[in-house]
N, C-alpha and C. Protein backbone atom coordinates (compact mmCIF):
# COMPACT_ATOMS: atom_id res chain seq x y z
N UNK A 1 -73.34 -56.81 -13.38
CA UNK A 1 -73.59 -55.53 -12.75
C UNK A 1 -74.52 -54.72 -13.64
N UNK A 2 -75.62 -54.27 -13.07
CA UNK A 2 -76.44 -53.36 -13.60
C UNK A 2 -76.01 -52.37 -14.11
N UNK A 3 -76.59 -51.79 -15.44
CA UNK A 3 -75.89 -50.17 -15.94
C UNK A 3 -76.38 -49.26 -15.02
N UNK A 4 -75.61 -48.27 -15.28
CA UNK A 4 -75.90 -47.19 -14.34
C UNK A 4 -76.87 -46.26 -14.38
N UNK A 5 -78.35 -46.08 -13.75
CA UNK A 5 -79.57 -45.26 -13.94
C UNK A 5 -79.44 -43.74 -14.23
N UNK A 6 -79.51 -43.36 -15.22
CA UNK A 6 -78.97 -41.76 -15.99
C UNK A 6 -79.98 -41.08 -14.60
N UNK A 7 -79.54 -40.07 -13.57
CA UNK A 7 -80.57 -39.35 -12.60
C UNK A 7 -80.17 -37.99 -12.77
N UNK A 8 -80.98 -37.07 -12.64
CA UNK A 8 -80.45 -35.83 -12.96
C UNK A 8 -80.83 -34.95 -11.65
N UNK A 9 -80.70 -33.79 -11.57
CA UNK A 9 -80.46 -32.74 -9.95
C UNK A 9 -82.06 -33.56 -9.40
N UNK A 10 -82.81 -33.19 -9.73
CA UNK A 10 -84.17 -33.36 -9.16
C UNK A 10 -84.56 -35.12 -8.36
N UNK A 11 -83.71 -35.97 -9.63
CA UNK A 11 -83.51 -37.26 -8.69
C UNK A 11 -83.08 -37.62 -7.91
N UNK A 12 -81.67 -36.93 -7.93
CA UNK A 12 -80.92 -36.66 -6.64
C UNK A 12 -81.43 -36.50 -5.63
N UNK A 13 -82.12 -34.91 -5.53
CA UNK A 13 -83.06 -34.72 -4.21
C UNK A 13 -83.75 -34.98 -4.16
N UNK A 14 -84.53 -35.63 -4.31
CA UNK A 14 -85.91 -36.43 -3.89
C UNK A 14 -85.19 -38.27 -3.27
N UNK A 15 -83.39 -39.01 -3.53
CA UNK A 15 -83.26 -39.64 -3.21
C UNK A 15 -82.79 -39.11 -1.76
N UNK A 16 -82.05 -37.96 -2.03
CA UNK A 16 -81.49 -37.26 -0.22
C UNK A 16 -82.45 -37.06 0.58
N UNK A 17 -83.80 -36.67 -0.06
CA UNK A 17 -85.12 -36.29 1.15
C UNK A 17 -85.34 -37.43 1.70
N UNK A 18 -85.94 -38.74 0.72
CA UNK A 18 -86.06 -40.01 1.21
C UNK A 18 -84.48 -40.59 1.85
N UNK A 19 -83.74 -40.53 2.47
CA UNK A 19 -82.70 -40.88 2.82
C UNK A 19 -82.76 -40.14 3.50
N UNK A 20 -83.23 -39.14 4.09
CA UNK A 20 -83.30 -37.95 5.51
C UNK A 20 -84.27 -38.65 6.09
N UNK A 21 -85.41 -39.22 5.49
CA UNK A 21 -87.04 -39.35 6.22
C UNK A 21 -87.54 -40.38 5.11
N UNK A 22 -87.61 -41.33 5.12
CA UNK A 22 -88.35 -42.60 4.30
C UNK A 22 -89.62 -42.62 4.63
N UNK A 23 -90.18 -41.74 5.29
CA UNK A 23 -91.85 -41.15 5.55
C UNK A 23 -91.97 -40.49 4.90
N UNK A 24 -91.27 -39.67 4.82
CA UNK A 24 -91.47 -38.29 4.34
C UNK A 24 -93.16 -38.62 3.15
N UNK A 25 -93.79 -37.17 2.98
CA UNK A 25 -94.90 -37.76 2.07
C UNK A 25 -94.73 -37.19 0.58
N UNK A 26 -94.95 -37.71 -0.42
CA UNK A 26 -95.03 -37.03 -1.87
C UNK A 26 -95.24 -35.68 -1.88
N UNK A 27 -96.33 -35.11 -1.16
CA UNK A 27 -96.75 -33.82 -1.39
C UNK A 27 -95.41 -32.65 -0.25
N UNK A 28 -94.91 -33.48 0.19
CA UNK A 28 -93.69 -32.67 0.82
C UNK A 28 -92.22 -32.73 0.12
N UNK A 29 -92.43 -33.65 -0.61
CA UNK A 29 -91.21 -34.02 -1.61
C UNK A 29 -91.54 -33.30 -2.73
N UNK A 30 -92.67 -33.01 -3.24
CA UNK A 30 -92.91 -32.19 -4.27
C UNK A 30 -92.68 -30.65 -3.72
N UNK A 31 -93.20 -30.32 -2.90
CA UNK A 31 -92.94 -28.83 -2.10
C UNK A 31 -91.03 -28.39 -2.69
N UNK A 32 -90.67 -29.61 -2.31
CA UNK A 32 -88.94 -29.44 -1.97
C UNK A 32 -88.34 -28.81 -3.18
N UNK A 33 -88.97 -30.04 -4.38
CA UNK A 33 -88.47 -30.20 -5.25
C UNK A 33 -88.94 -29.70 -6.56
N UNK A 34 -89.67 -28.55 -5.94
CA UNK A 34 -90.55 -27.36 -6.72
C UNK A 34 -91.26 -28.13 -7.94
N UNK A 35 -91.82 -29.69 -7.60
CA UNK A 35 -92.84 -29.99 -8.93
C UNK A 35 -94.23 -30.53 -8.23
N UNK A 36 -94.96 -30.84 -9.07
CA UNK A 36 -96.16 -31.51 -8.25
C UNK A 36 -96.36 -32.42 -7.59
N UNK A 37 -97.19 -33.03 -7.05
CA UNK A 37 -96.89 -34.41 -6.42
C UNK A 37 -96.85 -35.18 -8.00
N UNK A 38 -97.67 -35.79 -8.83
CA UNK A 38 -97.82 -36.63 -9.70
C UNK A 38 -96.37 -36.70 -10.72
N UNK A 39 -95.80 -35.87 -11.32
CA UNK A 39 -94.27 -36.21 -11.11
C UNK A 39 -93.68 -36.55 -10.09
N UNK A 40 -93.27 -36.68 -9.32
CA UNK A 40 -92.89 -37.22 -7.97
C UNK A 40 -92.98 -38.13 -7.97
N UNK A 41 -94.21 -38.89 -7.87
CA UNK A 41 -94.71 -40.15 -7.67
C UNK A 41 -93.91 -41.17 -8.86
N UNK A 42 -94.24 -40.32 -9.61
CA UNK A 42 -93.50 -41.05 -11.45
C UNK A 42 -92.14 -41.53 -10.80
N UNK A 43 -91.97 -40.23 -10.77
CA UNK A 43 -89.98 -40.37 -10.29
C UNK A 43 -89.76 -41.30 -9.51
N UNK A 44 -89.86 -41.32 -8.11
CA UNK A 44 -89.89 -42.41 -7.30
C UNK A 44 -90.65 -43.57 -7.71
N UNK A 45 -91.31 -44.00 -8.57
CA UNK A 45 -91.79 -45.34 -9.45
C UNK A 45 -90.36 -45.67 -10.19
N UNK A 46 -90.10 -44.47 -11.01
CA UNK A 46 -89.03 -44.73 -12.01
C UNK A 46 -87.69 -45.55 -11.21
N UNK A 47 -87.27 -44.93 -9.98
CA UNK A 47 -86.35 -45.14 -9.21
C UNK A 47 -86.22 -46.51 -8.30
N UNK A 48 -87.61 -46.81 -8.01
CA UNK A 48 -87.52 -48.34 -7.57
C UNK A 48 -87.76 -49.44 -8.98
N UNK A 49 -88.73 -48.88 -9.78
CA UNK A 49 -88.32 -50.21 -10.53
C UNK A 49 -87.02 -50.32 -11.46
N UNK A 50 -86.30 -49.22 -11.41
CA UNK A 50 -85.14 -49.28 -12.17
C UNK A 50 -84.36 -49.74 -10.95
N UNK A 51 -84.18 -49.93 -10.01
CA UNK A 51 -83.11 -50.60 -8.84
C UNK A 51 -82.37 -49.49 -8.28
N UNK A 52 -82.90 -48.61 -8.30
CA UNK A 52 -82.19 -47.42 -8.00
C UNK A 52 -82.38 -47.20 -6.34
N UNK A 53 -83.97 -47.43 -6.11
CA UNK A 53 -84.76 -47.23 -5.01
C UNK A 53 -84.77 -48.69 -4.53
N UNK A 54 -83.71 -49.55 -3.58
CA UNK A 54 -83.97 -51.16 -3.38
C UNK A 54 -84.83 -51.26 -2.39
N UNK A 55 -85.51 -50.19 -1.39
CA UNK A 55 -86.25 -50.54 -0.34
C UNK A 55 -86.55 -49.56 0.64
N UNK A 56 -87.29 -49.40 1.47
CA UNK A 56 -87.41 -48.97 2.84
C UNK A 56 -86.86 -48.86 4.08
N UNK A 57 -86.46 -48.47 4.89
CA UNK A 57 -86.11 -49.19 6.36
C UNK A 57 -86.43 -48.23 7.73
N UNK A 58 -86.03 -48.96 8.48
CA UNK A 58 -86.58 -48.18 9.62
C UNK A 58 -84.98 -47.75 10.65
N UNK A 59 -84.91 -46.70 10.87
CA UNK A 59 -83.63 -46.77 12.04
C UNK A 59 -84.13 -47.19 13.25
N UNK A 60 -83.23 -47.74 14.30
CA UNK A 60 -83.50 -48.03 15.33
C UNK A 60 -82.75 -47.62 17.04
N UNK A 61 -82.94 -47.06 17.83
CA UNK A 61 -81.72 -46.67 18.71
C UNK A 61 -81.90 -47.77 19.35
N UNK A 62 -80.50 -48.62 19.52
CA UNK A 62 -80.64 -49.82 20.07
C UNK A 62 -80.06 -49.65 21.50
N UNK A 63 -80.15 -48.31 22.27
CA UNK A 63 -80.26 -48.35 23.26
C UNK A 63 -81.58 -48.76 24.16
N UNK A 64 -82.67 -48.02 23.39
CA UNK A 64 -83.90 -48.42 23.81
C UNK A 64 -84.26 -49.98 24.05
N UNK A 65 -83.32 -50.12 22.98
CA UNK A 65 -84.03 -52.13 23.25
C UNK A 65 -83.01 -52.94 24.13
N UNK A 66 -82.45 -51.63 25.07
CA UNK A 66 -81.67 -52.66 26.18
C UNK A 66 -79.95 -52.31 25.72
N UNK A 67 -79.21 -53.20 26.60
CA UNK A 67 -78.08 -52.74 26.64
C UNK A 67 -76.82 -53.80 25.41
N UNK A 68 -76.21 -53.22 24.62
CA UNK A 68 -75.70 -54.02 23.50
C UNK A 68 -74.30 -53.70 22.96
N UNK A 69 -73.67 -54.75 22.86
CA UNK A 69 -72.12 -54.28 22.11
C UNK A 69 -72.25 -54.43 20.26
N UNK A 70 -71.78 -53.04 20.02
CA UNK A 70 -71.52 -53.36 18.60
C UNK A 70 -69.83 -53.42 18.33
N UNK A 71 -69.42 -54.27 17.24
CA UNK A 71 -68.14 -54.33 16.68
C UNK A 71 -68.12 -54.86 15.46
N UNK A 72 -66.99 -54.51 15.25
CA UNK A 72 -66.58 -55.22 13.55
C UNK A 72 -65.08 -55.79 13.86
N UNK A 73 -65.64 -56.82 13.13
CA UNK A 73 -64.63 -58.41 13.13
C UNK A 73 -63.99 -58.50 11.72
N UNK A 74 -63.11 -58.38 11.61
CA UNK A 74 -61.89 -58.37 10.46
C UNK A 74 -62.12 -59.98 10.50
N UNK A 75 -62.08 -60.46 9.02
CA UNK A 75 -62.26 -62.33 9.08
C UNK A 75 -60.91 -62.64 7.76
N UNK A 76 -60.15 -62.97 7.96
CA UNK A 76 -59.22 -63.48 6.82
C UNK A 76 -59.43 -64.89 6.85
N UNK A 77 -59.30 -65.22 5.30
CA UNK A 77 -59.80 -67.00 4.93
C UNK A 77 -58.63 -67.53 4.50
N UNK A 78 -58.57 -68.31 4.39
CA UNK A 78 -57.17 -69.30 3.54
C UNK A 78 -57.65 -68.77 2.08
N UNK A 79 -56.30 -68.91 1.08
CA UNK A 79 -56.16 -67.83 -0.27
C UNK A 79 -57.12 -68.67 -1.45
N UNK A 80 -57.71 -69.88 -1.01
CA UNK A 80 -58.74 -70.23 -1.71
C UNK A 80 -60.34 -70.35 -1.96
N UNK A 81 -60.90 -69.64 -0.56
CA UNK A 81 -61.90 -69.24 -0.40
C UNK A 81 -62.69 -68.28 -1.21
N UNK A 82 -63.49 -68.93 -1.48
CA UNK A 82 -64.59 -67.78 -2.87
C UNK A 82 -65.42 -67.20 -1.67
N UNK A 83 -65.03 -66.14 -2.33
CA UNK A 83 -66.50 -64.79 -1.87
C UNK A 83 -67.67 -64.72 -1.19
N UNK A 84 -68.36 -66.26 -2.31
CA UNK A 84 -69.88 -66.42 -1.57
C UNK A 84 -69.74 -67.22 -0.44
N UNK A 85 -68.47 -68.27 -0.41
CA UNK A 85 -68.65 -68.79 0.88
C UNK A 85 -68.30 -68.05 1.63
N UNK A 86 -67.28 -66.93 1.99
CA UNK A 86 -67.27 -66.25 3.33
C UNK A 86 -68.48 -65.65 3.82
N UNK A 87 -69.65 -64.66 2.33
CA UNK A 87 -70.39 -64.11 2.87
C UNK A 87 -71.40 -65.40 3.89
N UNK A 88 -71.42 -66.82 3.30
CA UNK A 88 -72.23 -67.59 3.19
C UNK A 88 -72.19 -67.99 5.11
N UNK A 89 -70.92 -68.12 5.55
CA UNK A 89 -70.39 -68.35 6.56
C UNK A 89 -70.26 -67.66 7.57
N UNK A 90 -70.62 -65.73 7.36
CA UNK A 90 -70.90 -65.34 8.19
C UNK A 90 -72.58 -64.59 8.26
N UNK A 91 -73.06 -65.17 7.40
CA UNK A 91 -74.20 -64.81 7.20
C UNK A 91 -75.49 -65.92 8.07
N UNK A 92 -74.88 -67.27 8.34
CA UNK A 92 -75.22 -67.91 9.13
C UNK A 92 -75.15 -67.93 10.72
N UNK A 93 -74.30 -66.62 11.27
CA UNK A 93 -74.04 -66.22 12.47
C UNK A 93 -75.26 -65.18 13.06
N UNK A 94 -76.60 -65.59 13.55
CA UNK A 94 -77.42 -64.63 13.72
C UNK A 94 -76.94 -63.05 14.28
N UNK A 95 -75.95 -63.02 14.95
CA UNK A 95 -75.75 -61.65 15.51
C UNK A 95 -74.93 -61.07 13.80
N UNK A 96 -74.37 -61.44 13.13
CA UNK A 96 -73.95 -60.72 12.22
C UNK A 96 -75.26 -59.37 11.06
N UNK A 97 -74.70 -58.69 11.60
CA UNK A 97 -76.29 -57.47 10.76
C UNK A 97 -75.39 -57.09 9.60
N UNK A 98 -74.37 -57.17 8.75
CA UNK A 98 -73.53 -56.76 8.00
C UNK A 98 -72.64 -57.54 7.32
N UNK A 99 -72.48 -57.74 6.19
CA UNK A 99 -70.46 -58.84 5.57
C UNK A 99 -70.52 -57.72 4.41
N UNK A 100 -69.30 -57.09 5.01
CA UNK A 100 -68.82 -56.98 3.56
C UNK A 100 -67.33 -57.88 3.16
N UNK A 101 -67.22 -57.71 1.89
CA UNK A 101 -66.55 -58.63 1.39
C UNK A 101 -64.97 -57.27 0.88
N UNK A 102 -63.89 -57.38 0.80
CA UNK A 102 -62.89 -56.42 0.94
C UNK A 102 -61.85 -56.83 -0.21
N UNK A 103 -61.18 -55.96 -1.32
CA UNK A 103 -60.22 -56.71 -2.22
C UNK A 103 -58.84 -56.34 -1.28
N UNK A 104 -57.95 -57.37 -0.93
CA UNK A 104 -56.77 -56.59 0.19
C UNK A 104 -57.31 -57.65 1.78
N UNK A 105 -56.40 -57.18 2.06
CA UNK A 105 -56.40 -57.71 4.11
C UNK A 105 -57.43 -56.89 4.22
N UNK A 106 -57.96 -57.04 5.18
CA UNK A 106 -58.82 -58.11 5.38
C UNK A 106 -60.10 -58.89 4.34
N UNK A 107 -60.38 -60.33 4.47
CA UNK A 107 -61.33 -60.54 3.21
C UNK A 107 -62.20 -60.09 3.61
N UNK A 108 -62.94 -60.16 4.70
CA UNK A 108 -64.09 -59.53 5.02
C UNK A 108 -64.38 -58.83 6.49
N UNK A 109 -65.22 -57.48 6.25
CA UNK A 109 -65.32 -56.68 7.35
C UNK A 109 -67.09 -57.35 8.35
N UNK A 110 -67.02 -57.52 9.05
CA UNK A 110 -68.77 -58.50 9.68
C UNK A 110 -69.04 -57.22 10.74
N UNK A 111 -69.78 -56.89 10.65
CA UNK A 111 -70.67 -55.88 11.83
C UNK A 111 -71.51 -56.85 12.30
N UNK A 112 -71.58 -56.95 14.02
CA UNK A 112 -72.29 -57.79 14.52
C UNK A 112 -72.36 -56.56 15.95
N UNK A 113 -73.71 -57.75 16.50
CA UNK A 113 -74.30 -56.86 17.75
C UNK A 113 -74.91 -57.39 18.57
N UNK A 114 -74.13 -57.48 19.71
CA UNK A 114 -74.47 -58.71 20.88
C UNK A 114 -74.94 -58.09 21.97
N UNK A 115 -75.32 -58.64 23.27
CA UNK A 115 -75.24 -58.46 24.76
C UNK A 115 -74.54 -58.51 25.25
N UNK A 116 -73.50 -58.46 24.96
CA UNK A 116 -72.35 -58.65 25.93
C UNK A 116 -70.66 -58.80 25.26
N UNK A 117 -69.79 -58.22 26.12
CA UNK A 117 -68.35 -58.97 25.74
C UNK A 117 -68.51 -60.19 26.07
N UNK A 118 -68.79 -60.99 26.86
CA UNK A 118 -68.44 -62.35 27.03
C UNK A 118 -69.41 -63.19 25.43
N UNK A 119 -70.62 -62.25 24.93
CA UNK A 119 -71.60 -62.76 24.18
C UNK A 119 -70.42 -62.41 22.99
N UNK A 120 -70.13 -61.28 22.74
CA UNK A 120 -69.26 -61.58 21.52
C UNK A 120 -67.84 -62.01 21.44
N UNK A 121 -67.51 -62.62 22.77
CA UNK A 121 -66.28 -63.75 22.60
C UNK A 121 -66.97 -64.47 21.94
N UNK A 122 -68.11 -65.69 22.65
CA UNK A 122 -69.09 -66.52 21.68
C UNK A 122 -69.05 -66.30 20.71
N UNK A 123 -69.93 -65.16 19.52
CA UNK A 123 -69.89 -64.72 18.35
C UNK A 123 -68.51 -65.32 17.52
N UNK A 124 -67.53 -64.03 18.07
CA UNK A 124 -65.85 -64.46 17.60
C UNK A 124 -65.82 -66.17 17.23
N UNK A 125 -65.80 -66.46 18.61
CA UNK A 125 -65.39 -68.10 18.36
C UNK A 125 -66.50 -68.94 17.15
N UNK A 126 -67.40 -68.06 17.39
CA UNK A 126 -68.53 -69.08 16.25
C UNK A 126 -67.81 -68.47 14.88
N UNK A 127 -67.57 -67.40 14.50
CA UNK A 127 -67.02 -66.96 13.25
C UNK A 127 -65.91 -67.72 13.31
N UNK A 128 -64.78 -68.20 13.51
CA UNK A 128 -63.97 -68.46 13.84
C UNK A 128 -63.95 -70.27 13.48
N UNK A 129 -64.78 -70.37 13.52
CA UNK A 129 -65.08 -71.98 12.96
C UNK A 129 -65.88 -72.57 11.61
N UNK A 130 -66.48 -70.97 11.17
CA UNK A 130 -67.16 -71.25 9.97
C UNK A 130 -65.95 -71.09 8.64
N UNK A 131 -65.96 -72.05 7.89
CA UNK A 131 -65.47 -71.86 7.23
C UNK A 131 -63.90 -72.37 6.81
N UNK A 132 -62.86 -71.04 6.18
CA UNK A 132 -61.14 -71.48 6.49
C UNK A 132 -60.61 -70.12 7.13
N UNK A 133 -61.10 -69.79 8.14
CA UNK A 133 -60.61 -68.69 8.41
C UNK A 133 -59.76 -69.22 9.15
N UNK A 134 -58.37 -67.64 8.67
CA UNK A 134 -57.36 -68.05 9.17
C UNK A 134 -57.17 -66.99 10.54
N UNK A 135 -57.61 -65.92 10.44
CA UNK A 135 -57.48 -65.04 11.35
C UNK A 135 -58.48 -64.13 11.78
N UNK A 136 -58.42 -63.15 12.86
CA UNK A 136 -59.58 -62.00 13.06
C UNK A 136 -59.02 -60.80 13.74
N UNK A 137 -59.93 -60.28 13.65
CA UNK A 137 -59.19 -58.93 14.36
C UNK A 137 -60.52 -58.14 15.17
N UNK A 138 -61.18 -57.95 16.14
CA UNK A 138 -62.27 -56.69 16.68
C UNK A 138 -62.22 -55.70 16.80
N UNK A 139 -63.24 -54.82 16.45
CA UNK A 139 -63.05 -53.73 16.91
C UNK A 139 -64.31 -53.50 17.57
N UNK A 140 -64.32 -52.93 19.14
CA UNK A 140 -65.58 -52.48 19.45
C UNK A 140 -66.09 -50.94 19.37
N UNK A 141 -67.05 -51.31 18.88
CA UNK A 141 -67.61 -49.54 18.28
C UNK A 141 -67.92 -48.53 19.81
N UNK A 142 -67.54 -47.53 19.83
CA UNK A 142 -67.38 -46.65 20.97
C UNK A 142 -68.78 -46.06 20.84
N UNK A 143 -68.91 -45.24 19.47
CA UNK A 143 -69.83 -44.29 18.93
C UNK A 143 -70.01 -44.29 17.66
N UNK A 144 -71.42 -43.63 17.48
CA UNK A 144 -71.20 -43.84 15.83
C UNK A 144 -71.74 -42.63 15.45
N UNK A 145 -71.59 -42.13 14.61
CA UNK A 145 -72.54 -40.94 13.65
C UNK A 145 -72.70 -41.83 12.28
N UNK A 146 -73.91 -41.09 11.50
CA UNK A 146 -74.24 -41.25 10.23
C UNK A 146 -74.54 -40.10 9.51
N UNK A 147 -74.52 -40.34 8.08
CA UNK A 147 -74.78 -39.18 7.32
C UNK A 147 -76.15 -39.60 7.06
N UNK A 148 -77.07 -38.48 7.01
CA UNK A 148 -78.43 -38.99 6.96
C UNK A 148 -78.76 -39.22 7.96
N UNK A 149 -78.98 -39.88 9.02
CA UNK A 149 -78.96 -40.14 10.31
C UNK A 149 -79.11 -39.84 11.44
């Protein structure tokens, strides 16, 4: 595990602006954060190559791209299963967008996102064979909010 990147108030907000708006531009992040752009730029250099900053992304309303079920699938393994193989096992399930891995019931939480209930019975049953899983549990997502978001 990586040490922890010393950030102080100003790193902070300039990571919450980019985490509001990953567009957002330097010279508006400097506005915010009462310095110039060319500190700024430093900072956010400093922040991705120290691992602080791992990437970009884009949100998406996946209503627009048609009609879709999201849920999360509780996956319990038999008590000898290592870590990387569960992630390994549901990471091979294309609808899975998520594994986390859990210390406690359940071993792992899977966010996946299908077309359909009958499409994520499929899903289920394909999780359901990878691996030693012993059990599952669904939940289908109603709604969601995010922070940032």
């Amino acid at each position: 595990m990586p040490a922890p990147v010393a950030l102080d108030e100003i790193d902070r907000r300039i990571i919450d602006l980019l985490r509001e708006d990953a567009r957002r531009t330097i010279a508006d992040i400097a506005q915010r954060v009462a310095l110039s752009p060319a500190p700024v730029r430093r900072r956010i250099d400093r922040l991705e190559r120290t691992g602080v900053i791992t990437g970009y992304t884009v949100q998406v309303d996946q209503a627009a791209l048609g009609p879709s079920v999201e849920a999360y699938v509780e996956l319990r393994f038999t008590g000898n299963t290592d870590v990387t193989e569960i992630v390994d096992s549901a990471r091979r399930v294309p609808e899975v967008e998520e594994v986390a891995t859990t210390a406690g019931d359940p071993d792992a939480l899977v966010r996946v996102r299908v077309r359909s209930v009958e499409h994520l019975q499929h899903v289920i049953n394909g999780l359901r064979h990878t691996g030693h899983v012993t059990g599952t549990k669904t939940l289908m997502v109603l709604s969601r909010w995010q922070r940032g978001g």
